[in-house]
Protein backbone atom coordinates (compact mmCIF):
# COMPACT_ATOMS: atom_id res chain seq x y z
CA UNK A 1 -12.08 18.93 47.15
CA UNK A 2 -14.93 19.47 49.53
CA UNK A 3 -17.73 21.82 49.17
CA UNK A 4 -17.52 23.32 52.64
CA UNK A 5 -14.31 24.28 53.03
CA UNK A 6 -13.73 27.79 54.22
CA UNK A 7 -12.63 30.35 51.11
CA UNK A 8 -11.74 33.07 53.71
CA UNK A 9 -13.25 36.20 55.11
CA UNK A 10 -13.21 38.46 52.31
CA UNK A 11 -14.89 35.39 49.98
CA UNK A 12 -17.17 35.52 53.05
CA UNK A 13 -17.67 39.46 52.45
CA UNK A 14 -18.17 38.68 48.65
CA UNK A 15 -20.61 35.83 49.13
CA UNK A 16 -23.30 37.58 51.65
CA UNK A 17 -23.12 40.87 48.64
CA UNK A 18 -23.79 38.39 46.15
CA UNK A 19 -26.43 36.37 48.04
CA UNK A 20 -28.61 39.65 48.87
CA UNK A 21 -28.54 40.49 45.20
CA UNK A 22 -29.40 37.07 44.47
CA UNK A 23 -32.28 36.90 46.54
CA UNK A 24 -33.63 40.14 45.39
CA UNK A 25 -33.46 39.13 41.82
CA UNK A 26 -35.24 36.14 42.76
CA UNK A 27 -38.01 38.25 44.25
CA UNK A 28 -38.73 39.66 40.84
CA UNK A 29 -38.11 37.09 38.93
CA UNK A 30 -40.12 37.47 35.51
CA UNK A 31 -41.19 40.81 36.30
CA UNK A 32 -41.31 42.34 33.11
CA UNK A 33 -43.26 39.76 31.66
CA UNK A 34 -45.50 39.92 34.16
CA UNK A 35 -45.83 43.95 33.89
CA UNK A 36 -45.92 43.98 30.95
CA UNK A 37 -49.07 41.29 30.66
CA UNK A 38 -51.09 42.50 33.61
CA UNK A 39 -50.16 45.97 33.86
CA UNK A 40 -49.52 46.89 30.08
CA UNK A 41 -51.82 44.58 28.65
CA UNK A 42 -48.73 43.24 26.01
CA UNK A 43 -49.06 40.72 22.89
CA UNK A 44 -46.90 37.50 22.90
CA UNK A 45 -45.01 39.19 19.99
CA UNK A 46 -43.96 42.11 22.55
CA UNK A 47 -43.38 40.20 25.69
CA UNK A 48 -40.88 37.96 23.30
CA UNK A 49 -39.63 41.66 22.28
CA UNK A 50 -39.23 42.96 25.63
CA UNK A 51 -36.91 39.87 26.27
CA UNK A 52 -35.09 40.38 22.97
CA UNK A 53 -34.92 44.10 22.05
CA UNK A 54 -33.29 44.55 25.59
CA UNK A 55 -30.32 41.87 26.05
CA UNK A 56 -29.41 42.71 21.76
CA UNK A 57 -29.33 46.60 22.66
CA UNK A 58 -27.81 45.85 26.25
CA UNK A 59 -25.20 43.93 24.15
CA UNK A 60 -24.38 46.58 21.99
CA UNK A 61 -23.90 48.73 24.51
CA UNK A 62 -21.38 46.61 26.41
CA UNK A 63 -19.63 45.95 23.51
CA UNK A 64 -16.66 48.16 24.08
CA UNK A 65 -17.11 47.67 27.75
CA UNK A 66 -14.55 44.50 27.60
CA UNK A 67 -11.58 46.15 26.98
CA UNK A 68 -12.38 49.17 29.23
CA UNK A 69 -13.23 46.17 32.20
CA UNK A 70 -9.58 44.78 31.66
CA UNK A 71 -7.82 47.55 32.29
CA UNK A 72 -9.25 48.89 35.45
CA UNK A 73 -9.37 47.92 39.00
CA UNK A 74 -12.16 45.55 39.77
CA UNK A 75 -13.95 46.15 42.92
CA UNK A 76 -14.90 49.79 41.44
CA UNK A 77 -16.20 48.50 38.56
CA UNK A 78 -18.51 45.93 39.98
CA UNK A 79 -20.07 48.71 42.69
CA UNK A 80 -20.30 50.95 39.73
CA UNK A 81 -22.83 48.77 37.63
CA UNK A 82 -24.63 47.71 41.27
CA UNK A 83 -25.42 51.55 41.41
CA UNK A 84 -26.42 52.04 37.77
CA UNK A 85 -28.63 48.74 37.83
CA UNK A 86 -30.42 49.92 40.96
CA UNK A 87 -31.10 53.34 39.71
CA UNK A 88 -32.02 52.35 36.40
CA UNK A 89 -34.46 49.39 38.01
CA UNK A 90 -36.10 52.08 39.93
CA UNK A 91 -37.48 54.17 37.59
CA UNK A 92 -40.27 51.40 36.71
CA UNK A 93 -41.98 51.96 40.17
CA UNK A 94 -41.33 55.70 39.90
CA UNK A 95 -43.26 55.47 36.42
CA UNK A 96 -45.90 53.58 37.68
CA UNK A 97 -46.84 55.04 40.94
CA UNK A 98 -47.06 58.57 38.59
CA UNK A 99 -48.89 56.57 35.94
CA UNK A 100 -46.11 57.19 33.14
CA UNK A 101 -45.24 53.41 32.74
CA UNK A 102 -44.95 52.74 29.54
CA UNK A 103 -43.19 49.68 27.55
CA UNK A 104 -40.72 51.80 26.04
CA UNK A 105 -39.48 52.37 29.43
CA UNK A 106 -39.72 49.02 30.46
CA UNK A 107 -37.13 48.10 27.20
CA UNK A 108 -34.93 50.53 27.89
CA UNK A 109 -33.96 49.91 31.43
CA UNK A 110 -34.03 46.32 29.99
CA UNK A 111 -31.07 47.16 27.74
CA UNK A 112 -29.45 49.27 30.57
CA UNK A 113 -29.81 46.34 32.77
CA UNK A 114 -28.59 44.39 30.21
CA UNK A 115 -25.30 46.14 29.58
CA UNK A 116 -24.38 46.49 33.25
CA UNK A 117 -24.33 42.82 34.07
CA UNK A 118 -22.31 42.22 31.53
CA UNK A 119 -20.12 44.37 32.61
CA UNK A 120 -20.27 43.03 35.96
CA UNK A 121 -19.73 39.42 34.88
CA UNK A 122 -16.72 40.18 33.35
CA UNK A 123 -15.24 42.03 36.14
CA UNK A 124 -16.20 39.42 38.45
CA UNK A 125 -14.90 37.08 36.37
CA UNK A 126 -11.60 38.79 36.14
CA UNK A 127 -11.19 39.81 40.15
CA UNK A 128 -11.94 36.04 40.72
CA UNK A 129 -9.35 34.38 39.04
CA UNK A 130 -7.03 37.02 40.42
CA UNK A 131 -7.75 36.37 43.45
CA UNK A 132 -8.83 32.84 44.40
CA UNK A 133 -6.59 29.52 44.38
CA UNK A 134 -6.41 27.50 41.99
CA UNK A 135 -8.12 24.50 44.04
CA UNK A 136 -10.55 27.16 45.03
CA UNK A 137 -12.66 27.69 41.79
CA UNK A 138 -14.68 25.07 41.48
CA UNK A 139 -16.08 25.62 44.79
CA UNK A 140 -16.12 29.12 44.78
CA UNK A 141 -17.97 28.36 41.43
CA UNK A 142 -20.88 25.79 42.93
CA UNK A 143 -21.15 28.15 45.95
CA UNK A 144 -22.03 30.91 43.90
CA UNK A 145 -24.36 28.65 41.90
CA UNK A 146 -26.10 27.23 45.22
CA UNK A 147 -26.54 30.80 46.29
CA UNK A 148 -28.96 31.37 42.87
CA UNK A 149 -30.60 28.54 43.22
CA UNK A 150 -31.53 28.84 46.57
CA UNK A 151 -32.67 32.64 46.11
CA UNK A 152 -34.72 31.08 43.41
CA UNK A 153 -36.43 28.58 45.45
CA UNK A 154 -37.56 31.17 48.03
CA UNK A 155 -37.73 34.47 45.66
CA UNK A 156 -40.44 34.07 43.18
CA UNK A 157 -43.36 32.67 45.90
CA UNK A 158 -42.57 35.89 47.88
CA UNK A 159 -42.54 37.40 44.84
CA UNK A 160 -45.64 36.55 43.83
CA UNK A 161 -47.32 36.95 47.39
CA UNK A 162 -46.16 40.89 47.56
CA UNK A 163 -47.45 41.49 43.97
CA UNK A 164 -50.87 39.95 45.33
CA UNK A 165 -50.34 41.96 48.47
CA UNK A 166 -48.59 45.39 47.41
CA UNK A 167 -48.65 45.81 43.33
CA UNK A 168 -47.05 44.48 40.70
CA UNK A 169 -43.98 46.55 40.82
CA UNK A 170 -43.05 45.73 44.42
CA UNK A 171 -40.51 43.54 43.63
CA UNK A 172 -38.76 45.55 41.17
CA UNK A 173 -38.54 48.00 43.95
CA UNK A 174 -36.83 45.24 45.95
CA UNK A 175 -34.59 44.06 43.09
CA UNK A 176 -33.11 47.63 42.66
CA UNK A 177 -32.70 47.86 46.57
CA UNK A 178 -30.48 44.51 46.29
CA UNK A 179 -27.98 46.20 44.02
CA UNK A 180 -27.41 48.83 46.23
CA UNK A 181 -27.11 46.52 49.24
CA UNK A 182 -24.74 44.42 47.38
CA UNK A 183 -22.76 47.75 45.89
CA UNK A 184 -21.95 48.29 49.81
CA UNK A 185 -20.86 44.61 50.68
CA UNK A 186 -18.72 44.70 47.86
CA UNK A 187 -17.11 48.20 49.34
CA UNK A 188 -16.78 46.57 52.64
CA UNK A 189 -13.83 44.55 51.36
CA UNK A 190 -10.58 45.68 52.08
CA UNK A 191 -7.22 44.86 49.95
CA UNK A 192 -4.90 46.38 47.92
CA UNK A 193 -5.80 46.08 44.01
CA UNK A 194 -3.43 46.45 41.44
CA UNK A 195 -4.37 48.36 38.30
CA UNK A 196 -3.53 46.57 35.41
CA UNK A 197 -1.50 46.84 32.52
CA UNK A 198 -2.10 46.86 28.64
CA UNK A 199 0.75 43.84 27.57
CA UNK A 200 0.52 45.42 23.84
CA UNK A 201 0.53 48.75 24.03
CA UNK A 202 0.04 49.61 20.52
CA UNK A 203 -2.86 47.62 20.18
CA UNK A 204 -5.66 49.48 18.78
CA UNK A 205 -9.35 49.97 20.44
CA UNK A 206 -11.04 47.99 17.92
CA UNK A 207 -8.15 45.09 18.30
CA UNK A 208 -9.14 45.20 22.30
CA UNK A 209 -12.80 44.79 21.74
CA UNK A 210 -12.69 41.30 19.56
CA UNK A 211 -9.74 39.84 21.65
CA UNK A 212 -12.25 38.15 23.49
CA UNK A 213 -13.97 36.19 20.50
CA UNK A 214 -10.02 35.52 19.35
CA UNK A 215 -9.52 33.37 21.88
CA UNK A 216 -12.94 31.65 22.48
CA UNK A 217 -12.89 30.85 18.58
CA UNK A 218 -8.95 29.80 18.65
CA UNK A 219 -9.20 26.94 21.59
CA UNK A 220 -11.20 24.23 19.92
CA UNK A 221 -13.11 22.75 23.37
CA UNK A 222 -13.96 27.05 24.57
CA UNK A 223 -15.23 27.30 20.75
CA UNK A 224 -17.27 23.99 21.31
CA UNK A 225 -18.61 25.17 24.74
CA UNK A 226 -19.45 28.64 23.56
CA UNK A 227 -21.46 27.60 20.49
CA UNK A 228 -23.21 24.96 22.17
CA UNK A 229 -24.11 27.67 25.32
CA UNK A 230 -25.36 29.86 22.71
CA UNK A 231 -27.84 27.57 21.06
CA UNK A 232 -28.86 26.12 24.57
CA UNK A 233 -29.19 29.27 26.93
CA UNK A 234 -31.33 30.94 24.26
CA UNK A 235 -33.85 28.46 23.79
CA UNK A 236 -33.90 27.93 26.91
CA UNK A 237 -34.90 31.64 27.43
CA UNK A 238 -36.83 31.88 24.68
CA UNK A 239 -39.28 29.93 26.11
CA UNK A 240 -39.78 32.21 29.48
CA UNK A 241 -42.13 34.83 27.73
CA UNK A 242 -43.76 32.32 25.95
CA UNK A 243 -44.47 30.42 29.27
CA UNK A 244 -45.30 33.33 31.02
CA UNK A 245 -48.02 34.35 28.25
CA UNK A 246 -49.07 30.83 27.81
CA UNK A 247 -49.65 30.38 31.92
CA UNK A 248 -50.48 33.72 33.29
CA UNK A 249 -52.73 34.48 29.99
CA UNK A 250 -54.33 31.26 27.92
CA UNK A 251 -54.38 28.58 30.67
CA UNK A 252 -54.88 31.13 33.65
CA UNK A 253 -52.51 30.44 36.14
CA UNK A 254 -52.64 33.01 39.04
CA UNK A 255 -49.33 34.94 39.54
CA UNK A 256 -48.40 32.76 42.67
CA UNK A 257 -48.56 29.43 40.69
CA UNK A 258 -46.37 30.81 38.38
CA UNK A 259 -43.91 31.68 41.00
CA UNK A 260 -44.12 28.28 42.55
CA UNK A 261 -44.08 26.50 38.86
CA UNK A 262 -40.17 27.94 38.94
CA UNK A 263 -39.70 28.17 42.68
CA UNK A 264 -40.29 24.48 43.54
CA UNK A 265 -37.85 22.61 41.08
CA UNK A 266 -34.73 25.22 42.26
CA UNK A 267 -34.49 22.77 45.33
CA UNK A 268 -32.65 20.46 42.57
CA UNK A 269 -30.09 23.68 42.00
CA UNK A 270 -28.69 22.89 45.69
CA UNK A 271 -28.12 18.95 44.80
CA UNK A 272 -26.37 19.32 40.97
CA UNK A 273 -24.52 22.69 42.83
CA UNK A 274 -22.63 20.45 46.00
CA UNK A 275 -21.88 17.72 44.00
CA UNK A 276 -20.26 19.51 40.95
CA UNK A 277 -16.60 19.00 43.07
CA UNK A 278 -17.40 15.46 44.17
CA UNK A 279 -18.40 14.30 40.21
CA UNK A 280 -15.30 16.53 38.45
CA UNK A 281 -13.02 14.66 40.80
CA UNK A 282 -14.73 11.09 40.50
CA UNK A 283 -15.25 11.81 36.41
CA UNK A 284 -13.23 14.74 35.03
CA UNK A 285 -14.16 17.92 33.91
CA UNK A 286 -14.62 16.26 29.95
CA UNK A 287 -16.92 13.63 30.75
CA UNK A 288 -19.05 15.93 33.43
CA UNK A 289 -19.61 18.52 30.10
CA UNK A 290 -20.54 16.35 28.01
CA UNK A 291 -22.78 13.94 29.62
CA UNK A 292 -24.33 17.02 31.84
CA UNK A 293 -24.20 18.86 28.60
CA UNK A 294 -26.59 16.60 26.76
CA UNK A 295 -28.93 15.82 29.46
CA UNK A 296 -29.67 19.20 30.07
CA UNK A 297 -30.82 19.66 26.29
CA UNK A 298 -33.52 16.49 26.48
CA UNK A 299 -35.91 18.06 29.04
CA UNK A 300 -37.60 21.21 27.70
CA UNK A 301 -40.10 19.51 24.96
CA UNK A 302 -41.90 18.63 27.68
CA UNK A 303 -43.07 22.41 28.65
CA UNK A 304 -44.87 22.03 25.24
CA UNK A 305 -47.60 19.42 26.81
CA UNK A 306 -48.73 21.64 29.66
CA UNK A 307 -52.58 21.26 30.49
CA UNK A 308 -54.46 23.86 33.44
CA UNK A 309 -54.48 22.86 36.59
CA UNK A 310 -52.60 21.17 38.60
CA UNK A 311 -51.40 18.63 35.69
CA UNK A 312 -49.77 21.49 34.35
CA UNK A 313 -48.77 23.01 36.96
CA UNK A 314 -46.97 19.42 38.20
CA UNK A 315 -45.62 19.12 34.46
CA UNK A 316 -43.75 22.49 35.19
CA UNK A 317 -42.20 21.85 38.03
CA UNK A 318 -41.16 18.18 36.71
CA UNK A 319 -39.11 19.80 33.70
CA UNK A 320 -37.81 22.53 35.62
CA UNK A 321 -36.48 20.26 38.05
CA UNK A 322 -34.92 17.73 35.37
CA UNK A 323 -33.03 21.36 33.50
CA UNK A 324 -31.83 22.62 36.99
CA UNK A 325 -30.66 19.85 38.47
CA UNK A 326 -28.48 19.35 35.22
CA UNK A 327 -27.78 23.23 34.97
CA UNK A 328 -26.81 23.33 38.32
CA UNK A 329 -24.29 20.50 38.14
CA UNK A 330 -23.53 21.86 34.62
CA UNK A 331 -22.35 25.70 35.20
CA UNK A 332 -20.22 25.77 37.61
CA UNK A 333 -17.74 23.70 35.60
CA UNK A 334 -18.68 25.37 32.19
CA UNK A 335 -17.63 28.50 34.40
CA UNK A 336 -14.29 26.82 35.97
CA UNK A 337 -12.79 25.23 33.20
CA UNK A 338 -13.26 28.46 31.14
CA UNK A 339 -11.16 30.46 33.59
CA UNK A 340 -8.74 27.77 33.60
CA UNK A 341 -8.16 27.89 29.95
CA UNK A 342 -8.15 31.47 29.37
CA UNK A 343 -5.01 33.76 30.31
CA UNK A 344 -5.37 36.15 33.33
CA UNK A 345 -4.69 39.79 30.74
CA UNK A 346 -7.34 38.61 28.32
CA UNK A 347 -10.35 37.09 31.21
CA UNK A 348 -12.66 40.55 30.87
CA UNK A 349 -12.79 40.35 27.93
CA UNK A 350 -13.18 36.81 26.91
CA UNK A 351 -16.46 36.31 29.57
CA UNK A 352 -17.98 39.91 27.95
CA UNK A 353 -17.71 38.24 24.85
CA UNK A 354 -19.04 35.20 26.23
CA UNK A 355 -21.63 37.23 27.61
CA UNK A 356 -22.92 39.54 24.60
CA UNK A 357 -23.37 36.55 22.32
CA UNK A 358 -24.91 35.02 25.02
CA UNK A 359 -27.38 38.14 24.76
CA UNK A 360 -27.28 38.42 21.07
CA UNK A 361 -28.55 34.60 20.85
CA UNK A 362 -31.06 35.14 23.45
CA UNK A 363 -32.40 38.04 21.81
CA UNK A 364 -32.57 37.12 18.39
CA UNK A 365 -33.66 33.07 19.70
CA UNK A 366 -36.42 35.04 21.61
CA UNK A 367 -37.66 37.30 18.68
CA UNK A 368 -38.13 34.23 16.13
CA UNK A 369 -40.36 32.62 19.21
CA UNK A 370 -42.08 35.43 19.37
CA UNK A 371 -43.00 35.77 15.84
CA UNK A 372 -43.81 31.89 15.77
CA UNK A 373 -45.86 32.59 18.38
CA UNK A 374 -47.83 35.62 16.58
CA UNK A 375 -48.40 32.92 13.52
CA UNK A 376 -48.85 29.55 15.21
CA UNK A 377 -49.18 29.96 18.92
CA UNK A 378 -46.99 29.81 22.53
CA UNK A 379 -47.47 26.33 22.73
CA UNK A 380 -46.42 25.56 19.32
CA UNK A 381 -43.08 27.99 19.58
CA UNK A 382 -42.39 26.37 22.72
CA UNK A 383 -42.14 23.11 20.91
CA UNK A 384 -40.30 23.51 18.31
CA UNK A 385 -37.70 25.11 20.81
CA UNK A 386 -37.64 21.81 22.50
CA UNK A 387 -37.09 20.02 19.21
CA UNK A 388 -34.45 22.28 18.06
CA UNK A 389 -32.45 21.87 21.36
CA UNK A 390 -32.14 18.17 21.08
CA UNK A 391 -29.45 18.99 18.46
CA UNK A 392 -27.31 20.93 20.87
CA UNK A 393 -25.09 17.70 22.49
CA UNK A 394 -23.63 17.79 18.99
CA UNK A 395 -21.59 21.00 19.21
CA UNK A 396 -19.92 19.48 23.03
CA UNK A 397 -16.33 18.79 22.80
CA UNK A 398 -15.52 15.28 21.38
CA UNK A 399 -12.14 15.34 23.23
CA UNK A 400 -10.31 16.02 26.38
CA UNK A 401 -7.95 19.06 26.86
CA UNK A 402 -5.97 18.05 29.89
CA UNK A 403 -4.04 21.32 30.45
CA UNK A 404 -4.99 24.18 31.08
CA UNK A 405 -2.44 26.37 29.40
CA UNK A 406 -2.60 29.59 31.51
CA UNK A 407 -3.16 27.56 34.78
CA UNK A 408 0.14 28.78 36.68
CA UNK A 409 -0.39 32.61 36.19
CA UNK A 410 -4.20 31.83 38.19
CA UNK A 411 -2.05 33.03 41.66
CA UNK A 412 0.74 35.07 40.70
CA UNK A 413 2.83 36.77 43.60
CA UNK A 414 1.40 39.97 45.33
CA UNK A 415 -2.06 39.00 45.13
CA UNK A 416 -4.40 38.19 48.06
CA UNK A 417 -4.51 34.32 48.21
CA UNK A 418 -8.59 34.46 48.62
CA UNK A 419 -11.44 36.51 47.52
CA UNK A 420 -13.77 35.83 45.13
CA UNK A 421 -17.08 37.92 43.58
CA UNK A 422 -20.29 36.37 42.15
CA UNK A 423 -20.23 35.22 38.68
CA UNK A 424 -22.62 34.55 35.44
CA UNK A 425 -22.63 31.06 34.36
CA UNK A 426 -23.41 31.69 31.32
């Protein structure tokens, strides 16, 4: 399988809408944090609550968004949650160039934002495995995955150089513009999409909404995978306010070295990204998630010894290229093998659950920092989430599952045989 085969021109279509968003996330990476410390003059305690109180609520919002994914066409979906992200994403400049900002606001169009990318991932989720071949998902997968790391690699140095130059809202601006330039790629792609079909009609709303978590919590290796992305992605993200206060507020970074502290390493995203094919088909899927799965885990104590300076600002980018690197490698066949193993009527729904525990654990991961913090301090939260993460290898998969059971319905007749949309790893 080689990572530069050609996927086709609507994958081509697909891939340049999810690349501009990309990149425009990218360009405000950590934004909130950052408003909210130098504009809104936040505590640690609500910096950790902006990243908490808005994936829980965004999750609760999305919860009956699974089932209601499923059941529709695709493509209008995904434009539809590109338009609501961009419009709720610009009301934060609005507010601040009329001096209303508030952090209210700020938390709610975090939960909005929240909701509609779940929604998203699950519809891209779904319209990929639809549409793509079999042989294509994996790279389809890492392409999507080199795309983010790349956008990260260039996005947060601009980032930081327009909020120097232009205000600190400027790249929310440009975030919210990237959803509406990727809500037009994705109408630029032409093909016939069939609506689907409930296969249980007299299944009942509530029924619809936990399918998801049936089947994650039914296959042993998903169940393994899911708890073990749970415990991982929301340490991992509890630590990004606490970073961000410890940084930009007690060691005094200036906004640009904090860009380039998380810009720099993302070059390792393009190396674990092309060879994610090359290792599955030298190793096997089993044996790339576990070992990739526990080195990822053994990296992040090490944010807990950063020092001013450029010590610190070297430690940074050291760990951050150790967890991408892995990540990288990591996600795209966390994100193959669980389209592989999960059947075609039930895929929105499975990846929105997937996605609103993710959320859930990140939120209520990111609260507990943040009240550690409050007592004890950043660095000391920060720690104990890299001591608490070393644990996570145990929930991998022991064994291998060598069939996917659902595997011959990923191409069934009358669909396109290539397309693909951008996808959440996690």
């Amino acid at each position: 399988m080689r990572g530069g085969r050609s996927l086709g021109r609507r994958f081509g279509w697909l891939w340049a809408a999810y690349a501009v968003s990309a990149y425009g996330s990218a360009l405000g990476f950590g934004a909130f944090p950052l408003i909210a410390v130098l504009v809104l003059d936040a505590s640690p305690a609500q910096v950790s609550a902006l990243s908490a109180v808005g994936p829980a609520v965004g999750a609760l919002i999305a919860l009956p968004l699974g089932p209601w994914v499923e059941f529709r066409r695709k493509r209008p979906v995904l434009i539809a949650m590109d338009l609501a992200r961009f419009a709720a994403m610009m009301t934060i400049p609005i507010g601040y160039a009329f001096g209303w900002l508030s952090f209210v606001q700020l938390l709610v169009v975090s939960a909005l934002v929240a909701a509609a990318k779940i929604a998203f991932n699950a519809a891209s989720g779904a319209h990929l495995r639809a549409l793509v071949r079999p042989d294509e998902l994996l790279v389809a997968n890492a392409r999507f995955e080199s795309t983010t790391w790349s956008s990260i690699a260039v996005g947060p140095p601009l980032g930081g150089a327009a909020i120097g130059l232009f205000g600190p809202v400027t790249t929310v601006a440009a975030d919210a513009l990237s959803y509406l330039l990727s809500a037009l790629g994705i109408t630029a792609i032409r093909g016939r999409e069939d609506h689907p079909r409930r296969t249980v009609e007299h299944r009942t709303r509530a029924g619809e909404v936990l399918d998801g978590w049936r089947h994650l919590l039914a296959h042993p290796d998903l169940r393994a995978l899911y708890v073990n992305q749970l415990l991982v992605n929301g340490l991992i993200m509890a630590t990004e306010p606490l970073l961000a206060v410890l940084l930009l507020g007690q060691l005094g970074f200036p906004p640009w070295q904090y860009g380039l502290a998380f810009a720099a390493p993302c070059i390792g995203g393009l190396v674990g990204s092309r060879l994610a094919s090359r290792v599955v088909a030298r190793y096997g899927q089993h044996q790339v998630l576990r070992t990739v799965g526990t080195l990822r885990a053994v990296w992040l104590i090490g944010l807990a010894f950063v020092q001013p300076g450029l010590a610190g600002l070297v430690t940074v980018i050291a760990v951050e290229l150790a967890i991408i690197v892995s990540m990288s490698l990591y996600n795209p066949v966390l994100a193959t093998y669980r389209l592989e193993h999960t059947p075609r009527d039930r895929i929105a729904r499975t990846l929105s659950a997937w996605s609103i525990g993710s959320s859930a654990s990140i939120a209520i991961l990111s609260a507990l920092g943040g009240l550690l913090a409050e007592v004890t301090s950043p660095r000391t939260a920060i720690a104990v989430a890299g001591l608490l993460i070393l644990a996570s290898p145990l929930l991998l998969p022991r064994r291998s599952d060598p069939t996917p059971p659902s595997r011959p319905a990923l191409a069934p007749a009358g669909t396109q045989p290539r397309a693909g949309v951008p996808h959440a790893a996690t």
